[in-house]
N, C-alpha and C. Protein backbone atom coordinates (compact mmCIF):
# COMPACT_ATOMS: atom_id res chain seq x y z
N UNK A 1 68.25 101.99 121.51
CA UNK A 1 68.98 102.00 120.27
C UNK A 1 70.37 101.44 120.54
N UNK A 2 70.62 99.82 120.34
CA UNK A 2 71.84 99.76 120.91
C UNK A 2 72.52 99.13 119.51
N UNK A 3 73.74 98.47 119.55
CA UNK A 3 74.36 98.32 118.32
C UNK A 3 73.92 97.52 116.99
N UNK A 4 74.33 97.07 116.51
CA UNK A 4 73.70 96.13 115.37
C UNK A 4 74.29 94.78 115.68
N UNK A 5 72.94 94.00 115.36
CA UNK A 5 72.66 92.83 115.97
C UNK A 5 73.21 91.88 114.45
N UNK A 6 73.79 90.52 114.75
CA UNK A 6 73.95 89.79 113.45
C UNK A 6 72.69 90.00 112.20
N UNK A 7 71.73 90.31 112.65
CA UNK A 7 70.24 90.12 111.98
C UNK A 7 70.48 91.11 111.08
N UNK A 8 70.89 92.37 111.55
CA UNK A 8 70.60 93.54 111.13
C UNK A 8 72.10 93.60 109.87
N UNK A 9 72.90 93.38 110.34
CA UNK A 9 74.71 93.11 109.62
C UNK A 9 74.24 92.21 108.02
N UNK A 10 73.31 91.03 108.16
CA UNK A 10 72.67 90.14 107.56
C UNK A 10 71.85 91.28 106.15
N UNK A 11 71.20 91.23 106.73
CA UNK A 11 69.96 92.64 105.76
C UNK A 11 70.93 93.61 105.14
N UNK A 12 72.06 94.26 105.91
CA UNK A 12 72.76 95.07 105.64
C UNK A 12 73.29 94.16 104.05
N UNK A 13 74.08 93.14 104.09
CA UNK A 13 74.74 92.58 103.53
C UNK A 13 73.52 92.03 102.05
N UNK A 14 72.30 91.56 102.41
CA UNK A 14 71.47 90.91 101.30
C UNK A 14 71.46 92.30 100.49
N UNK A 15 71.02 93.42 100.66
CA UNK A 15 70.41 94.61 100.37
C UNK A 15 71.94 94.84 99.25
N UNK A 16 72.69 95.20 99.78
CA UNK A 16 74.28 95.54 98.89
C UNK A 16 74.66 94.38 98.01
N UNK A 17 74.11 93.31 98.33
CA UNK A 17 74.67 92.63 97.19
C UNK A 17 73.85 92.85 96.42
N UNK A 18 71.98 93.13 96.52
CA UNK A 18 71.22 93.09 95.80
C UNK A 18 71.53 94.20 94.23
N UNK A 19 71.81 95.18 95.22
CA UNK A 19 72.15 96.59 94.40
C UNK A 19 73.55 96.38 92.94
N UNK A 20 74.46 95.85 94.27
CA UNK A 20 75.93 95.45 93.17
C UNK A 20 76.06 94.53 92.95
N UNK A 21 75.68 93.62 93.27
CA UNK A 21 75.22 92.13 92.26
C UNK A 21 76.51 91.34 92.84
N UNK A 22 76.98 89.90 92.66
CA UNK A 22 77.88 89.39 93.44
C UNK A 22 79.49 89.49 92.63
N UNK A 23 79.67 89.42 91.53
CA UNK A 23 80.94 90.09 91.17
C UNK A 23 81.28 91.61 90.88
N UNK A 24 80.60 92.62 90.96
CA UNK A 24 80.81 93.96 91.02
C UNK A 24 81.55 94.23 92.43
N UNK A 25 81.19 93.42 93.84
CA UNK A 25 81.85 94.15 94.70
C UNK A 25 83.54 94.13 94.47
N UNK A 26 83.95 92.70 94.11
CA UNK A 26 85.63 92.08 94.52
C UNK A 26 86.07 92.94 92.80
N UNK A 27 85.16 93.99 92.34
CA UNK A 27 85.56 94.23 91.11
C UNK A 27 85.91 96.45 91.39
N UNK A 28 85.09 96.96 92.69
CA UNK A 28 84.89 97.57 92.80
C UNK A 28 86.62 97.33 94.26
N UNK A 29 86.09 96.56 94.68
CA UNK A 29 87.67 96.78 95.84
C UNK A 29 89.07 96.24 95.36
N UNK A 30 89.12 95.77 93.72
CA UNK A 30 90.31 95.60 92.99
C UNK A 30 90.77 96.91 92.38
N UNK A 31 90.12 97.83 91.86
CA UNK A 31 89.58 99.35 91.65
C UNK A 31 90.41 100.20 92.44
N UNK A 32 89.78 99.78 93.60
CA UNK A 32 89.98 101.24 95.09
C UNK A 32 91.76 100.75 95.71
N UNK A 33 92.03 99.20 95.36
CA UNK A 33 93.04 99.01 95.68
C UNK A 33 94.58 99.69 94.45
N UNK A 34 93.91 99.13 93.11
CA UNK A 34 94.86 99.52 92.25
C UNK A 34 94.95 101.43 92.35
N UNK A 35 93.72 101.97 92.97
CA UNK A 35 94.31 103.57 93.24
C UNK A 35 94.90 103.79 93.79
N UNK A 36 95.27 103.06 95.12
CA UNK A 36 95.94 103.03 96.56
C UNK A 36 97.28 102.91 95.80
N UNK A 37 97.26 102.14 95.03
CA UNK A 37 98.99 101.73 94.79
C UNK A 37 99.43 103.03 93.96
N UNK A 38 98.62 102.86 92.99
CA UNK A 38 98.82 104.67 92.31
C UNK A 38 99.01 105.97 92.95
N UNK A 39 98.72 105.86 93.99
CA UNK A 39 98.78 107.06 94.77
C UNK A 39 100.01 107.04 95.22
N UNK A 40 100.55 105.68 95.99
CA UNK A 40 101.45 105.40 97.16
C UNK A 40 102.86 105.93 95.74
N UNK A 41 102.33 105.23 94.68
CA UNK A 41 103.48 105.10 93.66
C UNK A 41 103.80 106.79 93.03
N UNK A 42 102.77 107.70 93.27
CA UNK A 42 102.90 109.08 92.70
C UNK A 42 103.34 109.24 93.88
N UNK A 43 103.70 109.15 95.02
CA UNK A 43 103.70 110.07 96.47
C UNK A 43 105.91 109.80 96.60
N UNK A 44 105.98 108.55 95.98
CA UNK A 44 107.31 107.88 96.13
C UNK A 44 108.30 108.72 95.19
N UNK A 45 107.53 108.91 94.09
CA UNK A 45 107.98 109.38 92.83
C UNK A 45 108.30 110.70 92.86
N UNK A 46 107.58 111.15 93.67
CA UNK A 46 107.60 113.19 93.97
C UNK A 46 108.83 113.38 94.99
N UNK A 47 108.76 112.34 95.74
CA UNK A 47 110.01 112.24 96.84
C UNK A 47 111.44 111.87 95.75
N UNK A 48 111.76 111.21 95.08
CA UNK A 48 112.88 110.64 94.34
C UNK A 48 113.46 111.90 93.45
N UNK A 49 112.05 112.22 92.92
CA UNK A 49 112.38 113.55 92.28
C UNK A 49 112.82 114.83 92.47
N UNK A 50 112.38 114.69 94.14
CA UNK A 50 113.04 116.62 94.76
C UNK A 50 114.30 115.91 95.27
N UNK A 51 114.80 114.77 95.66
CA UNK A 51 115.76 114.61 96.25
C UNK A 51 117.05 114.74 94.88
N UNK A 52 116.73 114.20 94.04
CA UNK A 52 117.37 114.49 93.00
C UNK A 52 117.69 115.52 91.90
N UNK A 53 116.85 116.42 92.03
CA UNK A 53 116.88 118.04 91.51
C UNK A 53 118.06 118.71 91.78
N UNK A 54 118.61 118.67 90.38
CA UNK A 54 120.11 119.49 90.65
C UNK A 54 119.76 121.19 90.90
N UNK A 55 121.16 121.74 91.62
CA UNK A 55 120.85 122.94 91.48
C UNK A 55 120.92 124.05 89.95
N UNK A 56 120.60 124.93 90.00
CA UNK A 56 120.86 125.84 88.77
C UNK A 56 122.07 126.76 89.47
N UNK A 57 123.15 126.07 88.55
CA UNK A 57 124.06 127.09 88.44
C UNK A 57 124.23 128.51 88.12
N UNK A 58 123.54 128.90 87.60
CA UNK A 58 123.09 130.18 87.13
C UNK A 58 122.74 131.12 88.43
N UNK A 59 122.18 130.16 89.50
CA UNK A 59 121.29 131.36 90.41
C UNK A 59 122.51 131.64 91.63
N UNK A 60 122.22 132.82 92.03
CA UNK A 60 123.18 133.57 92.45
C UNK A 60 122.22 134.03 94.10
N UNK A 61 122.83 133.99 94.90
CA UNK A 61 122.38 134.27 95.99
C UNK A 61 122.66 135.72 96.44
N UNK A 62 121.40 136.37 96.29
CA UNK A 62 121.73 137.26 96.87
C UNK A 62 121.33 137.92 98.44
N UNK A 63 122.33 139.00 98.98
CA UNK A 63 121.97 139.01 100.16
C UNK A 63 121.98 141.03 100.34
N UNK A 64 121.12 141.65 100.86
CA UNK A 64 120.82 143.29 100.86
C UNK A 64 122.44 143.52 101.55
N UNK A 65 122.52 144.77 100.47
CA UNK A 65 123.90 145.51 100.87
C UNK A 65 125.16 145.37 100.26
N UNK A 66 124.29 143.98 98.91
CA UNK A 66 125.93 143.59 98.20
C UNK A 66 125.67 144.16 96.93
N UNK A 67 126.64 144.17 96.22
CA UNK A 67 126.54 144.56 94.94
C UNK A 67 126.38 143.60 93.71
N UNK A 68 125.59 143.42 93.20
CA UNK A 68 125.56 142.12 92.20
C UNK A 68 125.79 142.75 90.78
N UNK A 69 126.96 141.75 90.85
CA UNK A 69 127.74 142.25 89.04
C UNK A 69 126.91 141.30 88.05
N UNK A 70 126.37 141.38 86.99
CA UNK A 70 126.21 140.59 85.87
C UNK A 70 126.97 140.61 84.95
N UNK A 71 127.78 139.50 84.37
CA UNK A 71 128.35 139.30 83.19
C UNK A 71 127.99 139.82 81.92
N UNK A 72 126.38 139.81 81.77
CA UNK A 72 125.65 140.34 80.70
C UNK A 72 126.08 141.89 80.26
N UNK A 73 125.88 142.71 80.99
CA UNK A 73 125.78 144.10 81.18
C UNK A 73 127.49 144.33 80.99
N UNK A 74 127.37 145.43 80.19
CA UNK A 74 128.63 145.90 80.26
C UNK A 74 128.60 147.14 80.75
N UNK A 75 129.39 147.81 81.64
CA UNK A 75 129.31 149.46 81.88
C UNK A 75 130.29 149.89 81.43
N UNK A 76 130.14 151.28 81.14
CA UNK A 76 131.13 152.40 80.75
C UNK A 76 131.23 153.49 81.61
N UNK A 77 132.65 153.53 82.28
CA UNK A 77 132.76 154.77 83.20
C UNK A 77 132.97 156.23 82.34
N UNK A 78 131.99 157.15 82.94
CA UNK A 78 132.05 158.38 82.09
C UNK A 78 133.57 159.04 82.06
């Protein structure tokens, strides 16, 4: 059982065109290419977007042991 011989590459090749006919293939790898770019182009886009994400001013860091005041809340000492 050793590799494939031109003969065999040949058959390989009559058989696939038989199936997808001779313009379905360059119609099927224009396809798989325009996804590639779609992908590359969503993958670029996700990057542009976290780099650019402002922070929320609002959020407040907190750390155990501090006291966090809210503006909202009002208290009344008894």
């Amino acid at each position: 059982m050793g590799s494939f011989s031109i003969w065999h590459w040949l058959i390989v090749l009559v058989v696939v065109l038989l199936l997808f006919g001779r313009g379905k293939i360059p119609e099927l790898m224009g396809d798989m290419a325009k996804g590639i770019k779609s992908f590359k182009k969503g993958m670029s886009d996700d990057d542009t977007v976290d780099d650019t994400r402002s922070v929320d001013p609002r959020t407040v860091e907190h750390r155990p042991g501090e006291t966090v005041v809210t503006p909202d809340r009002t208290t009344t000492k008894p």
